[in-house]
N, C-alpha and C. Protein backbone atom coordinates (compact mmCIF):
# COMPACT_ATOMS: atom_id res chain seq x y z
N UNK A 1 89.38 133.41 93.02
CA UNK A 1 90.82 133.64 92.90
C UNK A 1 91.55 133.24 94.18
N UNK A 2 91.40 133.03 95.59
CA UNK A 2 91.67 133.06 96.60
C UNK A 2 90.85 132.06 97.39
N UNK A 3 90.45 131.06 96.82
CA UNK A 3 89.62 129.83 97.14
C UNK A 3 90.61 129.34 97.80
N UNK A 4 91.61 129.00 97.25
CA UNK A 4 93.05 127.98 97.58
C UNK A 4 93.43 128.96 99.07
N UNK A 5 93.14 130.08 99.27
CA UNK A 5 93.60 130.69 100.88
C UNK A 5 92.97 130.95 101.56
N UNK A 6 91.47 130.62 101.45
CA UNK A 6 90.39 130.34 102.08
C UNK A 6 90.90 129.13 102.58
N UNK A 7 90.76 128.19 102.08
CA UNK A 7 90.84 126.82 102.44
C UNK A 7 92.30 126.51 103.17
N UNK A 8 93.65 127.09 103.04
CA UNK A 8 94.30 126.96 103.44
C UNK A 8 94.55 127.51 104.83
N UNK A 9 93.85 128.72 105.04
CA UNK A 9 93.58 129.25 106.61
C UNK A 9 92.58 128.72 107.30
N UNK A 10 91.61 127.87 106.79
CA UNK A 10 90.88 127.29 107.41
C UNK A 10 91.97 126.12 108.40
N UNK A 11 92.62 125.59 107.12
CA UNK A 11 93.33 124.18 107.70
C UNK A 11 93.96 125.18 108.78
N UNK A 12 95.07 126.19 108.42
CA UNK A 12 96.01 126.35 109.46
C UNK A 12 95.46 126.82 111.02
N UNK A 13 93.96 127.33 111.39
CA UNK A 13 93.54 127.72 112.30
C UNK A 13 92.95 126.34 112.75
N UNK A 14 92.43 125.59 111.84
CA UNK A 14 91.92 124.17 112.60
C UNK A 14 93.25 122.94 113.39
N UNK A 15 94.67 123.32 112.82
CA UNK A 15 95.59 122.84 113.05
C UNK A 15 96.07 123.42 115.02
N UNK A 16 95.69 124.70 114.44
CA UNK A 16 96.09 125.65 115.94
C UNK A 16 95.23 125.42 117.07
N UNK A 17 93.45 125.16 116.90
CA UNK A 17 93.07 124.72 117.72
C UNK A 17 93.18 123.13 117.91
N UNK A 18 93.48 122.20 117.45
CA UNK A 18 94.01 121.13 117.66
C UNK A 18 94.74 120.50 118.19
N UNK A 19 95.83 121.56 118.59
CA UNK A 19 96.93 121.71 119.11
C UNK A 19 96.93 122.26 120.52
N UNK A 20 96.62 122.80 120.53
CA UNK A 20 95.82 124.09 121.35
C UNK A 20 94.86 123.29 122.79
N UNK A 21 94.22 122.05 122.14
CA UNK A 21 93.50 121.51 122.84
C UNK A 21 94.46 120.51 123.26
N UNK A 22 95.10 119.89 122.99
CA UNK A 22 96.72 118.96 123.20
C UNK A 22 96.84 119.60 124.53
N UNK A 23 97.67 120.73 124.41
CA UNK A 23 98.72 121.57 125.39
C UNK A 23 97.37 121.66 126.72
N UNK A 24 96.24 121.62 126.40
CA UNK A 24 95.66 122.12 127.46
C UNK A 24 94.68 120.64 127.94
N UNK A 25 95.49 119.17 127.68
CA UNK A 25 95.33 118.14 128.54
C UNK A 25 94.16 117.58 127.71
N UNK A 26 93.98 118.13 126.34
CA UNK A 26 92.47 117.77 125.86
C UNK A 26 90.91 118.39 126.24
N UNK A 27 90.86 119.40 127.28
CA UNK A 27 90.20 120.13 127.78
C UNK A 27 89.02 120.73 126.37
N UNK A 28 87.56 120.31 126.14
CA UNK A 28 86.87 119.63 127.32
C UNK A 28 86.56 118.21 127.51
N UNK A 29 87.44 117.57 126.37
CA UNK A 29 87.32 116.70 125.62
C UNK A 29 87.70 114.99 127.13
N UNK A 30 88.84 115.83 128.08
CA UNK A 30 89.43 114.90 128.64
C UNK A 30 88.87 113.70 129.22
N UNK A 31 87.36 113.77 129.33
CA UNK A 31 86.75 112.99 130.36
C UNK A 31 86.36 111.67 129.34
N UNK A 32 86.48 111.80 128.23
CA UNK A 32 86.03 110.85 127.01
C UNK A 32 87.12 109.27 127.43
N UNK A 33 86.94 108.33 127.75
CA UNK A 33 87.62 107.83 128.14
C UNK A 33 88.54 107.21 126.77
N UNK A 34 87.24 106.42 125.63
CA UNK A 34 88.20 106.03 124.66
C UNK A 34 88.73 107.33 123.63
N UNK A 35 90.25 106.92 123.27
CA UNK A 35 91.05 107.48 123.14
C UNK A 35 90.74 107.84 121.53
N UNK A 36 90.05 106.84 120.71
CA UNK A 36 89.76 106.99 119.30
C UNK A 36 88.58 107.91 119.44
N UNK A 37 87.27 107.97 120.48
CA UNK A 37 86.66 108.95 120.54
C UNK A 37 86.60 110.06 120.65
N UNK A 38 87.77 110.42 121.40
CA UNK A 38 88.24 111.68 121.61
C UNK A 38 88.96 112.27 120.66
N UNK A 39 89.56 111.48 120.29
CA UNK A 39 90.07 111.64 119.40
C UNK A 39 89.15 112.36 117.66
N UNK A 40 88.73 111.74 117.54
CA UNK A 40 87.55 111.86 116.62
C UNK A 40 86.79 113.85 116.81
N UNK A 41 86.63 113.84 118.48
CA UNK A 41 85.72 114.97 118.86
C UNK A 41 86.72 115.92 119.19
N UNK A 42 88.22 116.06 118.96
CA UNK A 42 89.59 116.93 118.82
C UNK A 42 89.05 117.65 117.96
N UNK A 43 89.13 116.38 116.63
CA UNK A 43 89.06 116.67 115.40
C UNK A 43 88.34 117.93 114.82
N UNK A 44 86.77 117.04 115.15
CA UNK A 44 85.65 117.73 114.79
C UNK A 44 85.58 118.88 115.40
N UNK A 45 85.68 119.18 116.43
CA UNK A 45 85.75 120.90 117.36
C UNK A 45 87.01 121.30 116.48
N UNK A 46 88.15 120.75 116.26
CA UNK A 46 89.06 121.79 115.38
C UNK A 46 88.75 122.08 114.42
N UNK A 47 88.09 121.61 113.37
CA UNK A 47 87.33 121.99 112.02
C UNK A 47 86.28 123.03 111.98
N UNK A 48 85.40 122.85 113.38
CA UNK A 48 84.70 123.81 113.12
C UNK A 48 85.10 125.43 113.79
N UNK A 49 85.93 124.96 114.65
CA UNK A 49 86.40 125.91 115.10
C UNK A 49 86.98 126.91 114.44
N UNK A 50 88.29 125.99 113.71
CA UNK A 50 89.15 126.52 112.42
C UNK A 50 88.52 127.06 111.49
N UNK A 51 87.15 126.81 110.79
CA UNK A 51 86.48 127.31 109.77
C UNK A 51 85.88 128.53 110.69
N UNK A 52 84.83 128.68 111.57
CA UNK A 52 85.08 130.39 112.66
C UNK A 52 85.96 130.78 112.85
N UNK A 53 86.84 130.80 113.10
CA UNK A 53 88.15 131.58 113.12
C UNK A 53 88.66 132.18 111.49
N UNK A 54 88.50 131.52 110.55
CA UNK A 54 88.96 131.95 109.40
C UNK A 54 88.24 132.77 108.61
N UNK A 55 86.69 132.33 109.06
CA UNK A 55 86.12 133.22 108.43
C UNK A 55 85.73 134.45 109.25
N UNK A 56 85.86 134.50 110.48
CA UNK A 56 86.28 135.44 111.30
C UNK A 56 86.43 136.84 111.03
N UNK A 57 87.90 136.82 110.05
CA UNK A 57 88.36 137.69 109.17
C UNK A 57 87.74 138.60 108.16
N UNK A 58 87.57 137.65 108.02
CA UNK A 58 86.45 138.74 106.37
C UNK A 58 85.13 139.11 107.50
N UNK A 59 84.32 138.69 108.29
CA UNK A 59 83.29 138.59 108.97
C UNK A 59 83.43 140.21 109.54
N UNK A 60 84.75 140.28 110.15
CA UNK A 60 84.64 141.69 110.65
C UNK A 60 85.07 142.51 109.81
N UNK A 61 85.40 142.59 108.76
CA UNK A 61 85.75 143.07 107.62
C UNK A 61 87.19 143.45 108.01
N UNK A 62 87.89 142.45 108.28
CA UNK A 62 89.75 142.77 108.41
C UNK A 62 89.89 142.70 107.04
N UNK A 63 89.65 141.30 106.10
CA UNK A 63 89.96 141.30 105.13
C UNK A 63 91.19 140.24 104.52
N UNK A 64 91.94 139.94 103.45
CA UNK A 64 93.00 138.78 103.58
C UNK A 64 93.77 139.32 103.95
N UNK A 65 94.45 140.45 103.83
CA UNK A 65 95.57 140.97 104.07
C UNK A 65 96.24 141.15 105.69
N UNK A 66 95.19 140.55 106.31
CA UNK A 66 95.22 140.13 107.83
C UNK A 66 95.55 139.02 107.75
N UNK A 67 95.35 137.73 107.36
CA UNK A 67 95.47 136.56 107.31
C UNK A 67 97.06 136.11 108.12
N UNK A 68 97.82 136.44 107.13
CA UNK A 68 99.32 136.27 107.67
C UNK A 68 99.77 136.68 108.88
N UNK A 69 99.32 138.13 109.19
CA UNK A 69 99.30 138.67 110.60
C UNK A 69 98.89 137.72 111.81
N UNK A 70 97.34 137.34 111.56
CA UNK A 70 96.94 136.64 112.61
C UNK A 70 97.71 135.39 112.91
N UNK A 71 97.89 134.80 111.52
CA UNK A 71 98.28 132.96 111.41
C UNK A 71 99.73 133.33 112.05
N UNK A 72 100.59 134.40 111.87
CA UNK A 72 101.66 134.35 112.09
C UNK A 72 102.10 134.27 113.37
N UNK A 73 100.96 135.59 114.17
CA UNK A 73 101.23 135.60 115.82
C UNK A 73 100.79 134.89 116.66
N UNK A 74 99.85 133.96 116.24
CA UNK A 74 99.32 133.31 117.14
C UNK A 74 99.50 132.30 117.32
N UNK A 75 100.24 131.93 115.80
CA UNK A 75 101.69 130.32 116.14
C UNK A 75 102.15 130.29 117.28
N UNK A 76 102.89 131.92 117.35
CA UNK A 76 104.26 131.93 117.87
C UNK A 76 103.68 132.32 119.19
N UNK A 77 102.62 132.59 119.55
CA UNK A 77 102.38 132.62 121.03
C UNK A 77 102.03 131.16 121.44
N UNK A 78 101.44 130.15 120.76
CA UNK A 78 101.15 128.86 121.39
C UNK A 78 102.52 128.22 121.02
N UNK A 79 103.39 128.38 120.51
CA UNK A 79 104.67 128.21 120.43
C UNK A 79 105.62 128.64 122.19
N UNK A 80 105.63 129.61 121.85
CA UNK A 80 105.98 130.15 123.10
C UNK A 80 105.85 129.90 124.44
N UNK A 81 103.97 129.99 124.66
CA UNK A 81 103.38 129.47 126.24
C UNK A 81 103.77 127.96 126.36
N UNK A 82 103.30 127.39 124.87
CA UNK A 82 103.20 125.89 125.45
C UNK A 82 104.22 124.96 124.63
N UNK A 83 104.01 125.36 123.49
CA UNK A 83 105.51 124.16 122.81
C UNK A 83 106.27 123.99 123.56
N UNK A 84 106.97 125.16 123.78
CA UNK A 84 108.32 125.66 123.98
C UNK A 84 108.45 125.73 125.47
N UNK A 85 107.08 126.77 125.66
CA UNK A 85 107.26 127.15 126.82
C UNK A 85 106.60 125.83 128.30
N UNK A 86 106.26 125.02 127.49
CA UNK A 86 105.02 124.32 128.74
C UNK A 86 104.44 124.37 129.66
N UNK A 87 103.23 125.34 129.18
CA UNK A 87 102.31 126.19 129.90
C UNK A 87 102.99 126.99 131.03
N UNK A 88 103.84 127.10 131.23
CA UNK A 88 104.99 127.78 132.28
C UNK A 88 103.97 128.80 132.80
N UNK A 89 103.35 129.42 132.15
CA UNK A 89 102.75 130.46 132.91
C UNK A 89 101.10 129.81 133.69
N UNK A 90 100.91 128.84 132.94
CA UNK A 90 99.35 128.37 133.67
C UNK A 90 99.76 126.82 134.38
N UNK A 91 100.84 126.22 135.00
CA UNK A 91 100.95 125.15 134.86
C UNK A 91 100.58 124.40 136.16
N UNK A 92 100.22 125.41 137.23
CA UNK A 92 99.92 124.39 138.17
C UNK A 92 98.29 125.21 138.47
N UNK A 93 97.27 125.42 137.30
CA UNK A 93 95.86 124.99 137.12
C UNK A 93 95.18 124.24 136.57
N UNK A 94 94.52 124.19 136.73
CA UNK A 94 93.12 122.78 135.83
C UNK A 94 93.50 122.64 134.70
N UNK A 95 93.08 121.99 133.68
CA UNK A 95 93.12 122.21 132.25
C UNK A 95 92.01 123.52 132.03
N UNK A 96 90.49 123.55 132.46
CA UNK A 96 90.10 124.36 132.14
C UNK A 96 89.98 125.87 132.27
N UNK A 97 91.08 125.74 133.35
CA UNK A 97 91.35 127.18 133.32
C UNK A 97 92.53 127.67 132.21
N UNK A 98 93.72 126.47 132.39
CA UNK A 98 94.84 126.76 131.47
C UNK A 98 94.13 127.08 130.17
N UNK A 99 93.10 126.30 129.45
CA UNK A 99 93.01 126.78 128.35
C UNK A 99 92.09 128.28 128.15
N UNK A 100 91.26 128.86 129.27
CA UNK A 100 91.05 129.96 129.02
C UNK A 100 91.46 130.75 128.91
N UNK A 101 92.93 130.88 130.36
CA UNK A 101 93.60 131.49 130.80
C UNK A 101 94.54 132.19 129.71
N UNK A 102 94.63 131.26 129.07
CA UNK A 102 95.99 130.81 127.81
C UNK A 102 95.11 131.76 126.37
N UNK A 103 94.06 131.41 126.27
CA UNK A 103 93.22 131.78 124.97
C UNK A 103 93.09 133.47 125.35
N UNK A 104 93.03 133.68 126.42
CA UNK A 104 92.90 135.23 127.02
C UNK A 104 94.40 135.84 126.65
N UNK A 105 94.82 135.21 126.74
CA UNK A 105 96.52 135.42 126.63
C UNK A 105 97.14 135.79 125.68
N UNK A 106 96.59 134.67 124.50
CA UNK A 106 97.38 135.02 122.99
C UNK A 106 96.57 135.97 122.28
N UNK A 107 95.34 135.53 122.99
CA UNK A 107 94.28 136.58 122.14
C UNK A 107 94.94 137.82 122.35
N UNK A 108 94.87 138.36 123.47
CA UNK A 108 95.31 139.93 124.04
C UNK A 108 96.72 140.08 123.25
N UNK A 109 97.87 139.58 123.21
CA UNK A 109 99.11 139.52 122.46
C UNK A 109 98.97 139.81 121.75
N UNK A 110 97.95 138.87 120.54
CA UNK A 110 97.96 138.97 118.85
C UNK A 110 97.38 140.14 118.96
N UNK A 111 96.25 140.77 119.62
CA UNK A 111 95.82 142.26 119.31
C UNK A 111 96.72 142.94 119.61
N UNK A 112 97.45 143.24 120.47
CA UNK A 112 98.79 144.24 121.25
C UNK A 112 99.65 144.25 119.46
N UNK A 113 100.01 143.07 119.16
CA UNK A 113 101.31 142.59 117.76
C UNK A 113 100.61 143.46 116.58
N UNK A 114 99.33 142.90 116.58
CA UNK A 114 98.55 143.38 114.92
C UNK A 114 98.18 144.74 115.39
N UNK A 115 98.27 145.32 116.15
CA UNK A 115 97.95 147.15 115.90
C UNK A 115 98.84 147.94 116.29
N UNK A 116 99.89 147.02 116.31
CA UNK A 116 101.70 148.21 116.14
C UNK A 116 101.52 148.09 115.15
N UNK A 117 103.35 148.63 115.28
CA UNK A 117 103.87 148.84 113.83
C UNK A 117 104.83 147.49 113.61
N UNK A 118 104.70 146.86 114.50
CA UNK A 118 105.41 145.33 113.87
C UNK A 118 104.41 144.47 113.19
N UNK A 119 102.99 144.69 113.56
CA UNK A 119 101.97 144.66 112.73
C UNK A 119 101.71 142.51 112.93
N UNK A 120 103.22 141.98 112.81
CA UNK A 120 102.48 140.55 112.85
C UNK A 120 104.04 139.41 113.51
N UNK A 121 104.23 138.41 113.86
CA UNK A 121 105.67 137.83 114.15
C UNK A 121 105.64 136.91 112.98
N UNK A 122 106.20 137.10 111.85
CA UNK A 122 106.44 135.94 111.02
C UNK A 122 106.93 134.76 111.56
N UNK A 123 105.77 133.65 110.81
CA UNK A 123 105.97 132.40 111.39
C UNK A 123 107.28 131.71 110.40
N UNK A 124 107.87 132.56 109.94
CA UNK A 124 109.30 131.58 109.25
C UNK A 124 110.31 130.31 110.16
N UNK A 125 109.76 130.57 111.21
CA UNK A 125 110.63 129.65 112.04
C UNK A 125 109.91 128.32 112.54
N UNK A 126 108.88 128.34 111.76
CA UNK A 126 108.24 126.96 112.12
C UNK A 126 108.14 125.92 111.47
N UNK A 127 108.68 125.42 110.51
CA UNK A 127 109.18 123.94 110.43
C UNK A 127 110.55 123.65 111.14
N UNK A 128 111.30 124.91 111.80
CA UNK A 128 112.48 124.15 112.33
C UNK A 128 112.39 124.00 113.78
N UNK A 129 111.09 124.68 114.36
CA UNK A 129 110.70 124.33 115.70
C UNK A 129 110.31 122.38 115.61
N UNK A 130 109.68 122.91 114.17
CA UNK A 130 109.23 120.94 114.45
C UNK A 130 110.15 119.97 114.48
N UNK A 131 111.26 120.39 113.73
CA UNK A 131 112.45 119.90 113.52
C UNK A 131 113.38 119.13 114.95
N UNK A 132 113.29 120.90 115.93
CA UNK A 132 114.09 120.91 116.84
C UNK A 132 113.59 119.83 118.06
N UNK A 133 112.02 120.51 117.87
CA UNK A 133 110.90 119.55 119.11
C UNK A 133 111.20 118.28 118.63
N UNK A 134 110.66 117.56 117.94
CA UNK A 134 110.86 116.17 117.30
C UNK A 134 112.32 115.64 117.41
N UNK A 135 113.72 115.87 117.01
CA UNK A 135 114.30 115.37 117.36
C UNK A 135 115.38 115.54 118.93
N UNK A 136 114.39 116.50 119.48
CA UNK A 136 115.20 116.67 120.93
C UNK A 136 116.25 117.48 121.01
N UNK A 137 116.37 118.27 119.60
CA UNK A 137 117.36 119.51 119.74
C UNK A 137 117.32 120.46 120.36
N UNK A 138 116.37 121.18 120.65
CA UNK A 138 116.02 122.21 121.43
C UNK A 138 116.04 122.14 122.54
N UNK A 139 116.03 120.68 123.16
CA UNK A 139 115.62 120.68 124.16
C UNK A 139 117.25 120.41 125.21
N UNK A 140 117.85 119.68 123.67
CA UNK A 140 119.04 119.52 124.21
C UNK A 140 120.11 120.64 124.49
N UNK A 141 119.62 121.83 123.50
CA UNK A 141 120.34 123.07 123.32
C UNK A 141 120.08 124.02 124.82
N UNK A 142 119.00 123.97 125.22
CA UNK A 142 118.62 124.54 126.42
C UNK A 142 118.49 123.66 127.99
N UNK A 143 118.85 122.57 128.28
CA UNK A 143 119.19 121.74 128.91
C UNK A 143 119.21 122.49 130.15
N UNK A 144 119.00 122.14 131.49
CA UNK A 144 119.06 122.83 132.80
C UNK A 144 118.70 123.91 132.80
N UNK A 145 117.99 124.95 131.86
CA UNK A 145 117.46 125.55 131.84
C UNK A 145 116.31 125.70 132.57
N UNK A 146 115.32 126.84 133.04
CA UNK A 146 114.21 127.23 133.72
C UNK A 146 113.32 128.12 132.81
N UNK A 147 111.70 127.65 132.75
CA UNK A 147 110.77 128.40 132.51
C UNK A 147 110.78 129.57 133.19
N UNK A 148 110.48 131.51 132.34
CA UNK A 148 110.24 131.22 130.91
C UNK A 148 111.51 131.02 130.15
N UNK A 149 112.95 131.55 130.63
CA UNK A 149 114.50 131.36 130.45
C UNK A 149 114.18 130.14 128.75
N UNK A 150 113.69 129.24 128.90
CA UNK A 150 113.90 128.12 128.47
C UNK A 150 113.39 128.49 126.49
N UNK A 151 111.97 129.19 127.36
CA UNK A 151 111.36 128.86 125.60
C UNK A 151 111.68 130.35 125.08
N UNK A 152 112.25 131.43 125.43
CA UNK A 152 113.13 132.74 125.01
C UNK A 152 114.22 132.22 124.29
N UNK A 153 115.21 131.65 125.10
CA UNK A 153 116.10 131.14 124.86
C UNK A 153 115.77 130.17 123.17
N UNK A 154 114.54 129.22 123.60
CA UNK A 154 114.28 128.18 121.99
C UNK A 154 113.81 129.60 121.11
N UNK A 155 113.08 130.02 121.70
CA UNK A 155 112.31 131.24 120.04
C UNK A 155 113.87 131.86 119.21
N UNK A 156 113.93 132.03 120.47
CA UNK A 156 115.42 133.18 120.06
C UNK A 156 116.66 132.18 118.97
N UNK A 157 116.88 131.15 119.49
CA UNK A 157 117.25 130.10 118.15
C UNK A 157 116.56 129.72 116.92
N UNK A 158 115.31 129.80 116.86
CA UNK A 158 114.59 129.61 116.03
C UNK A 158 115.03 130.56 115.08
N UNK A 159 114.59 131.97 115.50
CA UNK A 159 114.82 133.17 115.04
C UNK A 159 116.05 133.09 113.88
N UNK A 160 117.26 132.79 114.45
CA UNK A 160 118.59 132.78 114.08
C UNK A 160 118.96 132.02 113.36
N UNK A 161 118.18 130.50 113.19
CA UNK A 161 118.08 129.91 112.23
C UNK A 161 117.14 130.01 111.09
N UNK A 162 116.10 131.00 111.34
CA UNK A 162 115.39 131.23 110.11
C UNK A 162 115.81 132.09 109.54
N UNK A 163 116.32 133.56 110.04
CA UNK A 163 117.37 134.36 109.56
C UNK A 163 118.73 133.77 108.10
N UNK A 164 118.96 132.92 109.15
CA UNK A 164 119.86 132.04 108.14
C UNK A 164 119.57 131.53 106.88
N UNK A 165 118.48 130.95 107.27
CA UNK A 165 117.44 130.39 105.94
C UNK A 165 117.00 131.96 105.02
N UNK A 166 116.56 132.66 105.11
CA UNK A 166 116.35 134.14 104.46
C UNK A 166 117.68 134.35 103.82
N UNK A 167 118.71 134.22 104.36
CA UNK A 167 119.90 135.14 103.96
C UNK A 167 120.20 133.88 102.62
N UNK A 168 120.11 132.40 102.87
CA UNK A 168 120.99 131.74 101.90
C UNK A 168 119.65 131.75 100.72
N UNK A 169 118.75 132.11 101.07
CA UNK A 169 117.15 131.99 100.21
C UNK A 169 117.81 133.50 99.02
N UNK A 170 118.21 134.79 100.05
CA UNK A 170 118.42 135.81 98.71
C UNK A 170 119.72 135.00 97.93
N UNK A 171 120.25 134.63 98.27
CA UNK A 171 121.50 133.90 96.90
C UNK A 171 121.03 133.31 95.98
N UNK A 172 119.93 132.81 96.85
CA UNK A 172 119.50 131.25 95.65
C UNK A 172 118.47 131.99 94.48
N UNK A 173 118.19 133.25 94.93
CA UNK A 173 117.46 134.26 93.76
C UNK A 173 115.88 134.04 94.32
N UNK A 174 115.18 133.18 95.18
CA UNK A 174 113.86 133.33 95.55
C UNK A 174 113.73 133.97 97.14
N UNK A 175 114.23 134.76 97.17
CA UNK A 175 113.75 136.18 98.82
C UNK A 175 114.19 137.21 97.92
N UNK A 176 113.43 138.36 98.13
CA UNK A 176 113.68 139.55 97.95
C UNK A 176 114.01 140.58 98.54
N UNK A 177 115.19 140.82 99.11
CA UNK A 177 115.43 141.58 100.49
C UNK A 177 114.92 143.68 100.55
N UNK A 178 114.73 143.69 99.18
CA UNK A 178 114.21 144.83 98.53
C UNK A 178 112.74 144.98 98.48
N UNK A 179 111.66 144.01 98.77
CA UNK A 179 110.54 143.75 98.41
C UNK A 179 109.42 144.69 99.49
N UNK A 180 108.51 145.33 99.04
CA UNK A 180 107.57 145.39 100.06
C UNK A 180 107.02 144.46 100.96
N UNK A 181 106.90 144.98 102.14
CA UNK A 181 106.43 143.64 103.21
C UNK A 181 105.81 144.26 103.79
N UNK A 182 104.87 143.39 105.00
CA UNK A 182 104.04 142.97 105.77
C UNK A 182 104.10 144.31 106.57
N UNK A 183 105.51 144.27 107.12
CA UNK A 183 105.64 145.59 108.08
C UNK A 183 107.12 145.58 108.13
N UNK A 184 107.22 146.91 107.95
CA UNK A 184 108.84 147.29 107.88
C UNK A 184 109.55 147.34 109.02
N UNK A 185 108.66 146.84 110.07
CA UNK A 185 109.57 146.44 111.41
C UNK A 185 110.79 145.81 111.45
N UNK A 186 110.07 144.53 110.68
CA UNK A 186 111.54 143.76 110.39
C UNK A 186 112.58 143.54 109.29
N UNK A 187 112.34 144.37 108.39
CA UNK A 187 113.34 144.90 107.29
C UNK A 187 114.34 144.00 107.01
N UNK A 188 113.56 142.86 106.77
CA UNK A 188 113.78 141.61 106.01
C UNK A 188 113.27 141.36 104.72
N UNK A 189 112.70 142.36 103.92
CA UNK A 189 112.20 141.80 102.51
C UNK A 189 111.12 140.86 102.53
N UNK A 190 110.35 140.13 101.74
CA UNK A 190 109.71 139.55 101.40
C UNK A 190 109.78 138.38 100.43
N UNK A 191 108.64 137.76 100.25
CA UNK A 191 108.70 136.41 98.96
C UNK A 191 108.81 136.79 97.87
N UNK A 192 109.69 136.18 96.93
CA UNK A 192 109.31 136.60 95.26
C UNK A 192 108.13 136.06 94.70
N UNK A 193 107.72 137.10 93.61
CA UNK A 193 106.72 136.93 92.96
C UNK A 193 106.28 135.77 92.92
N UNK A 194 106.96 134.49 92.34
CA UNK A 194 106.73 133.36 91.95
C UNK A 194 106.62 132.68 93.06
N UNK A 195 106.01 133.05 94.54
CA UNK A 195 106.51 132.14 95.88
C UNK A 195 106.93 130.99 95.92
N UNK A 196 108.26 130.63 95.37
CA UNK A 196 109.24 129.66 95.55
C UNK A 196 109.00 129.25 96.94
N UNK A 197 109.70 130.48 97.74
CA UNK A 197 109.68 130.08 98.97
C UNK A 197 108.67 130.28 99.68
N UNK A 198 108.07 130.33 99.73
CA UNK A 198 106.42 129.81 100.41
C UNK A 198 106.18 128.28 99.90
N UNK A 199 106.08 128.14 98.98
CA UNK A 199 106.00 126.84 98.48
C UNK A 199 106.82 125.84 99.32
N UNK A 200 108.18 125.88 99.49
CA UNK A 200 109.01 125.63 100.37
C UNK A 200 108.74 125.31 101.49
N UNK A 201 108.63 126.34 102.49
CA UNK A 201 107.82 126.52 103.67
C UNK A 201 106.86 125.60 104.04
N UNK A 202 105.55 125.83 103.14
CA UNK A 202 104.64 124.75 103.17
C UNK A 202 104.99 123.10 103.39
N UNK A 203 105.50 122.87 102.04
CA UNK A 203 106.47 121.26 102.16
C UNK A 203 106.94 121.15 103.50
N UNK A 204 108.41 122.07 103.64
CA UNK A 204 109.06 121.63 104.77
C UNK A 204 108.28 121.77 106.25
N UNK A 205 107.19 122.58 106.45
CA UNK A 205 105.90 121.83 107.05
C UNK A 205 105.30 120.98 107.57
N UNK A 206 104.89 120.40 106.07
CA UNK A 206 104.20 119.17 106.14
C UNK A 206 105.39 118.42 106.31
N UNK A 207 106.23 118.18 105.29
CA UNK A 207 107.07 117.26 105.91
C UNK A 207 107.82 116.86 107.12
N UNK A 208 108.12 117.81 108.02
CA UNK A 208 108.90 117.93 108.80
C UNK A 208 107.93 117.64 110.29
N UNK A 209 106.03 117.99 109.80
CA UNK A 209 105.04 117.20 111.12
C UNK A 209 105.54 116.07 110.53
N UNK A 210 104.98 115.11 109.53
CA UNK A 210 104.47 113.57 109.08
C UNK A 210 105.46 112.58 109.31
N UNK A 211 106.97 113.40 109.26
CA UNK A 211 108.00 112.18 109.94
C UNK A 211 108.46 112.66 111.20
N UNK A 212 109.08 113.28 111.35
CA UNK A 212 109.44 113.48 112.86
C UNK A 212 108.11 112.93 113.73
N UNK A 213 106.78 114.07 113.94
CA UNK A 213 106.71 113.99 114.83
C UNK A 213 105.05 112.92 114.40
N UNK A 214 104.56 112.78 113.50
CA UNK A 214 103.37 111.57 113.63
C UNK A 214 104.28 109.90 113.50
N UNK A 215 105.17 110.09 112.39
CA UNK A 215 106.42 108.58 112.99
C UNK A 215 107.14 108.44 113.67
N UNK A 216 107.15 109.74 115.29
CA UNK A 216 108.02 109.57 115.91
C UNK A 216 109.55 108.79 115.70
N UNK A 217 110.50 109.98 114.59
CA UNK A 217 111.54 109.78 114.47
C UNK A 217 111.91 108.22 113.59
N UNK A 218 110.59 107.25 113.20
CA UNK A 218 111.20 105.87 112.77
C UNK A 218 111.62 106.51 111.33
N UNK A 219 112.93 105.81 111.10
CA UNK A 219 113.42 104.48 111.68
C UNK A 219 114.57 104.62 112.37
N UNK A 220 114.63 106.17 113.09
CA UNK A 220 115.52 106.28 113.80
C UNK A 220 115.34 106.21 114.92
N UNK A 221 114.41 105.43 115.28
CA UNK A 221 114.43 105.04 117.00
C UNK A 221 114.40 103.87 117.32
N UNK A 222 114.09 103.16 118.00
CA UNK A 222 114.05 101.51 118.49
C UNK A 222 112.96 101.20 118.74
């Protein structure tokens, strides 16, 4: 019954360490000189990585109902340190320390997030981070700005525009602002039954990596 979210948390944790290894210079990968090789051995360490991590879950007996929690906070902390934030807090060490340093970091966070009572940070604001990163909005919105000032400042827009997206989502009849959720911290409601908007989400996702930021903006650039 839950094959399809097996497989889908696999992808999204193999996506995170993928990424993950990006922000941290390619670390341990960096010394690989050709670029398709390394490339290749990103890959493969994110897959397997991503598949331990997902099954992770059930392993310690959290269970699915963790799933969203984890995937959610631990976006928004590699969002934070390094999207947004660029490594601001590890930035003048090695790569191999940044990425321990950093993995010590979100790790400790996501446990601090998942055993309140806010319980997880919904990742609703992440296709418009890709949005913002990719076409230089964010960056333009926070301009002369200073680390961490800079990526507070981007989350905190994010925020306000996903908000937005929730509020015009209950009109359109798919959010349920009445719904049981995740954690009543944020007393925002939930997805309808039929996850319209999850479905949504997903797309604007994918769509919003595959042109912006793997076609770098063509055919709107030169």
């Amino acid at each position: 019954k839950f094959f399809w979210l097996d497989n889908v948390t696999w992808q999204i944790f193999a996506a995170w360490w993928a990424c993950f290894f990006v922000v941290c210079s390619f670390w341990p990968f960096e010394r690989i000189a050709d670029p398709v090789v390394r490339g290749i051995a990103v890959v493969v360490a994110s897959w397997a990585l991503g598949w331990l991590s997902a099954k992770a879950i059930f392993a310690t007996s959290l269970g699915a109902s963790w799933i969203f929690p984890l995937v959610g906070t631990t976006w928004f902390f590699l969002a934070f340190f390094c999207f947004n934030g660029g490594n601001w807090i590890v930035e003048s060490l090695t790569p191999a320390r940044q990425f321990f340093l950093l993995l010590i970091l979100m790790a400790g966070f996501t446990y601090v997030i998942t055993h309140s009572t806010m319980r997880w940070i919904p990742a609703w604001w992440f296709p418009f981070n890709l949005v913002g990163a990719a076409t230089g909005t964010l960056a333009y919105l926070t301009r002369g700005m200073k680390q961490p000032g800079k990526a507070v400042a981007q989350m905190s827009l994010l925020f306000l525009v996903a908000g937005g997206c929730i509020w015009m989502s209950e009109a359109l009849g798919i959010w349920d602002p009445k719904a049981a959720q995740i954690s009543s911290f944020w007393l925002m409601g939930e997805l309808t039954p039929d996850n319209s908007w999850l479905v949504f989400f997903m797309i604007a996702t994918s769509v919003n990596y595959a042109f912006p930021i793997m076609l770098n903006n063509w055919p709107f650039t030169k």
